[in-house]
PDB file of N, CA and C in Angstrom:
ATOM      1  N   UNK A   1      85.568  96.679 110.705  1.00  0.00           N
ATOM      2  CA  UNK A   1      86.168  97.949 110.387  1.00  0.00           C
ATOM      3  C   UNK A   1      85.123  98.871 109.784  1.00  0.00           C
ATOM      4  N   UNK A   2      84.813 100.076 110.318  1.00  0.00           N
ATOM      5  CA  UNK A   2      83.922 100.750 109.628  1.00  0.00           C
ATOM      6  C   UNK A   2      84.589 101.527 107.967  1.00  0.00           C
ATOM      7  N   UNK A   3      84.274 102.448 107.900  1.00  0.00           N
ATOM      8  CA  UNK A   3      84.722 102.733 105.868  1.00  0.00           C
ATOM      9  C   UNK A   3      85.326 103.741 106.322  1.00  0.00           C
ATOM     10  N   UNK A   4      85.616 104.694 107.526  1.00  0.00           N
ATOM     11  CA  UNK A   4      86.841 105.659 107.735  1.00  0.00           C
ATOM     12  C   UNK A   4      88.665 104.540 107.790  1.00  0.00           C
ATOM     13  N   UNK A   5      87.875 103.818 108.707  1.00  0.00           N
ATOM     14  CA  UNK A   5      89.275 102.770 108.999  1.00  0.00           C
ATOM     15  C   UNK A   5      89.817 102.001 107.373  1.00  0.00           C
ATOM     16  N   UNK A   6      89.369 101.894 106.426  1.00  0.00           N
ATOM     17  CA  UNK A   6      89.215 101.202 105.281  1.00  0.00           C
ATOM     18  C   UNK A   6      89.795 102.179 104.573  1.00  0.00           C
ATOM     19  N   UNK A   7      89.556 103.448 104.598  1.00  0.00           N
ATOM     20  CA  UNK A   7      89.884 104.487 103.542  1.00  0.00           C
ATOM     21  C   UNK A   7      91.216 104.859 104.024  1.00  0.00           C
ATOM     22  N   UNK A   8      91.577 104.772 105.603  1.00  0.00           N
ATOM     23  CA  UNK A   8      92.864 105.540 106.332  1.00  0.00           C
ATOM     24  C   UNK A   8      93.828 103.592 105.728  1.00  0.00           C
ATOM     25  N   UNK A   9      93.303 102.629 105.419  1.00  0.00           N
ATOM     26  CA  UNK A   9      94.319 101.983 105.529  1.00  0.00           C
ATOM     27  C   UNK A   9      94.521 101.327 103.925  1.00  0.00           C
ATOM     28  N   UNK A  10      93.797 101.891 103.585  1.00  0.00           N
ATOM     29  CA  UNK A  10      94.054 102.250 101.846  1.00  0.00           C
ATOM     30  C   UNK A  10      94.857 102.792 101.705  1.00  0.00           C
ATOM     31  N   UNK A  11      95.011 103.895 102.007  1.00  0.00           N
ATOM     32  CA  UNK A  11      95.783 105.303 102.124  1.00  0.00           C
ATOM     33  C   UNK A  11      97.234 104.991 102.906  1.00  0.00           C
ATOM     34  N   UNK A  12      97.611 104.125 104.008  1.00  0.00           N
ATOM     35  CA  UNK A  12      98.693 104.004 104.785  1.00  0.00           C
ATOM     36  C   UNK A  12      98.920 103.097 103.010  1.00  0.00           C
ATOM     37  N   UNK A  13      98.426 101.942 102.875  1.00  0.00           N
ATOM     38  CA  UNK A  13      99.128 100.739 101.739  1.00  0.00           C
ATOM     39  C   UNK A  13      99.404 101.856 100.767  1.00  0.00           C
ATOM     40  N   UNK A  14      98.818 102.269 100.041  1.00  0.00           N
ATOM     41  CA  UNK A  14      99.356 103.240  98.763  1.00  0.00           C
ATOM     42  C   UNK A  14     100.454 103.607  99.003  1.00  0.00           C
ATOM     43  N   UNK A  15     100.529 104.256 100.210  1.00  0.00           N
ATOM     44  CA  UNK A  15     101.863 105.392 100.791  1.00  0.00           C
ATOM     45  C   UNK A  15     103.166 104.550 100.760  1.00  0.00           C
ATOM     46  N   UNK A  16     102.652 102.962 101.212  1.00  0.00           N
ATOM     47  CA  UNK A  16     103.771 102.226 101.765  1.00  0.00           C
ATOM     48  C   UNK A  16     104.305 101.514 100.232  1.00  0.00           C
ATOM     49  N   UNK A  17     103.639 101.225  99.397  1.00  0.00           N
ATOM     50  CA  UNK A  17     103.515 100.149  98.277  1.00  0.00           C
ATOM     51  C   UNK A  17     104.314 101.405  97.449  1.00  0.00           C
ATOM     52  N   UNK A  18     103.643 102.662  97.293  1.00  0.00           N
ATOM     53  CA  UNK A  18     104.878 103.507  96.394  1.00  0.00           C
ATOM     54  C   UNK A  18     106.560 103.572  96.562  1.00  0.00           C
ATOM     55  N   UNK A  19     106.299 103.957  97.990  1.00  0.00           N
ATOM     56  CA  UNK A  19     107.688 103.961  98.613  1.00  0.00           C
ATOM     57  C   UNK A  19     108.342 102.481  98.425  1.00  0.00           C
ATOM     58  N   UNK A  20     107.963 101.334  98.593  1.00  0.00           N
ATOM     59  CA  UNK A  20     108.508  99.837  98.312  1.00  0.00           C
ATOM     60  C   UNK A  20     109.061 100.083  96.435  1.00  0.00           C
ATOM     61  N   UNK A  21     107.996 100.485  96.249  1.00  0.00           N
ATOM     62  CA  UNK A  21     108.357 100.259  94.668  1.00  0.00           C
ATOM     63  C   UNK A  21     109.599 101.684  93.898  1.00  0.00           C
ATOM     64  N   UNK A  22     109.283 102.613  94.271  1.00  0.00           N
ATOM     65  CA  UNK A  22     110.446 103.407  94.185  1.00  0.00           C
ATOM     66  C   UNK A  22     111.623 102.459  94.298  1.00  0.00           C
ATOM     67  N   UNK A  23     111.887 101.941  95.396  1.00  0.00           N
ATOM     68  CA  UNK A  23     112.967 101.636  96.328  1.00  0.00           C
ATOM     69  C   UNK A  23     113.798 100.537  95.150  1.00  0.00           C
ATOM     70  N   UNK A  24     112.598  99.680  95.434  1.00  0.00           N
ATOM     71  CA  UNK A  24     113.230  98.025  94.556  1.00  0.00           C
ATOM     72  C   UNK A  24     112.825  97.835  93.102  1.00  0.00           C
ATOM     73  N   UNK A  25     111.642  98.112  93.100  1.00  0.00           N
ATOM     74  CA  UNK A  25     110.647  97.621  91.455  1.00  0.00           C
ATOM     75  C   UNK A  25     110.872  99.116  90.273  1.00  0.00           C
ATOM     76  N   UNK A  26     111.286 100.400  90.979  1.00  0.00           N
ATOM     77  CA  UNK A  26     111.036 101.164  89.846  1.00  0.00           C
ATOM     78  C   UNK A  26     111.943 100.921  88.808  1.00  0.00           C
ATOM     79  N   UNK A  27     113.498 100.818  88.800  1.00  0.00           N
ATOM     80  CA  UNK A  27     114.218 100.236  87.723  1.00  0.00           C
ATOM     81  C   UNK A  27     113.637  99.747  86.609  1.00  0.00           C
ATOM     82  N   UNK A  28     112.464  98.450  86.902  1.00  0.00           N
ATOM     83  CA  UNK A  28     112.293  97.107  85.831  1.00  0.00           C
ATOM     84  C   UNK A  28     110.830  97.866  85.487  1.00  0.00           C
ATOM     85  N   UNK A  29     110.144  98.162  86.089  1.00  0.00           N
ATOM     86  CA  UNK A  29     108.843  98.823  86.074  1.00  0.00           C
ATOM     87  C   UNK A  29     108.394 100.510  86.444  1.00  0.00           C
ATOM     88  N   UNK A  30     107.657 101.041  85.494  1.00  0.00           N
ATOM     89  CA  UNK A  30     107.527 102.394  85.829  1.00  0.00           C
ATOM     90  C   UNK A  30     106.315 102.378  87.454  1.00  0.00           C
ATOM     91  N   UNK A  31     106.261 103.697  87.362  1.00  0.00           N
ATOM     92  CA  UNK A  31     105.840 104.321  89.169  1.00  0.00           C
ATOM     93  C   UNK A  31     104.099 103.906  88.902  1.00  0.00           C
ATOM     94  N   UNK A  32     103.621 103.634  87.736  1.00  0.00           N
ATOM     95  CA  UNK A  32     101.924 103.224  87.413  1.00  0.00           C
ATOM     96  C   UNK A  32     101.894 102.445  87.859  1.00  0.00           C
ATOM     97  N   UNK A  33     102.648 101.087  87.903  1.00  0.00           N
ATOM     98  CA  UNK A  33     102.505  99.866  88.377  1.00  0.00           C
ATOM     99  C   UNK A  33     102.218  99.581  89.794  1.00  0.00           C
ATOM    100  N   UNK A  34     103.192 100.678  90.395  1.00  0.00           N
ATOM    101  CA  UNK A  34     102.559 100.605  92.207  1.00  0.00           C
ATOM    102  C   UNK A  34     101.224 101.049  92.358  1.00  0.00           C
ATOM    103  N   UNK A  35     100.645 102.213  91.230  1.00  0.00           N
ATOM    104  CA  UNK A  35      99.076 102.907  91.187  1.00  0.00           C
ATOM    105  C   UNK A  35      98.214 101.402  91.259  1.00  0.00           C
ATOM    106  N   UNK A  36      98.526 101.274  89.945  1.00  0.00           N
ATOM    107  CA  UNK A  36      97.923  99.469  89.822  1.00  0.00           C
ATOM    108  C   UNK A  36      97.653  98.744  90.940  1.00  0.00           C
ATOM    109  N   UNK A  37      99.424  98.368  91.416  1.00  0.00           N
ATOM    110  CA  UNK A  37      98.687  97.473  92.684  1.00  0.00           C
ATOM    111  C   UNK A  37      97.873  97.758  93.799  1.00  0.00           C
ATOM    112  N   UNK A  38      98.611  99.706  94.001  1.00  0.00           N
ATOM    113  CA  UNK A  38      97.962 100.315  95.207  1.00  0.00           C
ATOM    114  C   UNK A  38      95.959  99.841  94.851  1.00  0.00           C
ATOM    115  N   UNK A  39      95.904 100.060  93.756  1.00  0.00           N
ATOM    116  CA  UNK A  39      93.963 100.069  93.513  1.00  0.00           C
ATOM    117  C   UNK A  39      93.736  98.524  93.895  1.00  0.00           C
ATOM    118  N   UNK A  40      94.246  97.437  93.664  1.00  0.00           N
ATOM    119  CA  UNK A  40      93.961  96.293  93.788  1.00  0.00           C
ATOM    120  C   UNK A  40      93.931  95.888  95.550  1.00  0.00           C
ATOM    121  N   UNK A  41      95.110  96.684  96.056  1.00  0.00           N
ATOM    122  CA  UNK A  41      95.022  96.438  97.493  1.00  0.00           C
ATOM    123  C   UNK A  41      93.934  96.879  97.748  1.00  0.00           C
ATOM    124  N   UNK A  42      93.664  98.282  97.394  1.00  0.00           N
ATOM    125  CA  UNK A  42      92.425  99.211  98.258  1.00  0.00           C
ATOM    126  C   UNK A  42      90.873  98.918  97.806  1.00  0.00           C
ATOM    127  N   UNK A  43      90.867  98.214  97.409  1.00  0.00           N
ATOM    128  CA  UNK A  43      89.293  97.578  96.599  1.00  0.00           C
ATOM    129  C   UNK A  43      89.169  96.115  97.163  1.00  0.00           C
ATOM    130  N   UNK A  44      90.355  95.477  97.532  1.00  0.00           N
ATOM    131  CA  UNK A  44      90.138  94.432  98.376  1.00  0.00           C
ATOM    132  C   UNK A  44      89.933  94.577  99.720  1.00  0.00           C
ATOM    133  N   UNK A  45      90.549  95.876 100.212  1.00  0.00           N
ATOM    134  CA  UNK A  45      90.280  95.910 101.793  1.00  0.00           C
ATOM    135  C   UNK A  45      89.244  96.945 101.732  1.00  0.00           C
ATOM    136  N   UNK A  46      88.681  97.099 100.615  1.00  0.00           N
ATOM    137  CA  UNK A  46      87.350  98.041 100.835  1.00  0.00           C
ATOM    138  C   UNK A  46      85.678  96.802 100.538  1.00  0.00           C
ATOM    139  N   UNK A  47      86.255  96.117  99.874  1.00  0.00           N
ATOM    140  CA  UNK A  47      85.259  95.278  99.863  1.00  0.00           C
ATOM    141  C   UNK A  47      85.495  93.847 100.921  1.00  0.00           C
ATOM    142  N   UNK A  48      86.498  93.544 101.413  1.00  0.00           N
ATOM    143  CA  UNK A  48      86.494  92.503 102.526  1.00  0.00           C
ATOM    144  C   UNK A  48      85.812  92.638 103.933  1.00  0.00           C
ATOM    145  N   UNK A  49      84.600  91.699 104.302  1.00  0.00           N
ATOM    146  CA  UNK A  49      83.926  91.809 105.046  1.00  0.00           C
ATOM    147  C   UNK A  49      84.557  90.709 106.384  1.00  0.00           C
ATOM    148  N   UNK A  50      84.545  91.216 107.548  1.00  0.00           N
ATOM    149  CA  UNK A  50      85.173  90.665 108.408  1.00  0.00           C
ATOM    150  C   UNK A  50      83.867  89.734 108.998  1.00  0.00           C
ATOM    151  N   UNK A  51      84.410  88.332 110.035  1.00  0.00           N
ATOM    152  CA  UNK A  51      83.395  87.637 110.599  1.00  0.00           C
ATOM    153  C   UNK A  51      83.155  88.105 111.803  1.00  0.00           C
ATOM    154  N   UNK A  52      82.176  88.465 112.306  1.00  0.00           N
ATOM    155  CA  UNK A  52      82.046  88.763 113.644  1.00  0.00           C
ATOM    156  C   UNK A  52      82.009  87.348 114.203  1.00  0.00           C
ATOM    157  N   UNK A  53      82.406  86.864 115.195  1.00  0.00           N
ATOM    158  CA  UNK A  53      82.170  86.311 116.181  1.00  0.00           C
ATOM    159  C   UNK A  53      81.134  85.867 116.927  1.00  0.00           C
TER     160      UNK A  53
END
């Protein structure tokens, strides 16, 4: 994956992980907590290096 594809799918997870957490988690937990996880997703798929073949 080059670092455009990495940044667009950072960006789709954030989008998707807020909207999840609105939905089900905001009740028990405030809207930071999806920020939180959103950074943990996007630093893992920004630093995960794929095997080529």
């Amino acid at each position: 994956m080059s670092i455009g594809d990495r940044i667009f799918w950072s960006m789709i997870c954030f989008f998707v992980i807020s909207l999840l957490w609105l939905k089900f988690v905001e009740p028990f937990v405030p809207l930071w907590g999806s920020l939180f996880v959103s950074g943990v997703v996007a630093v893992v798929i920004a630093t995960h290096k794929l095997k080529k073949k």
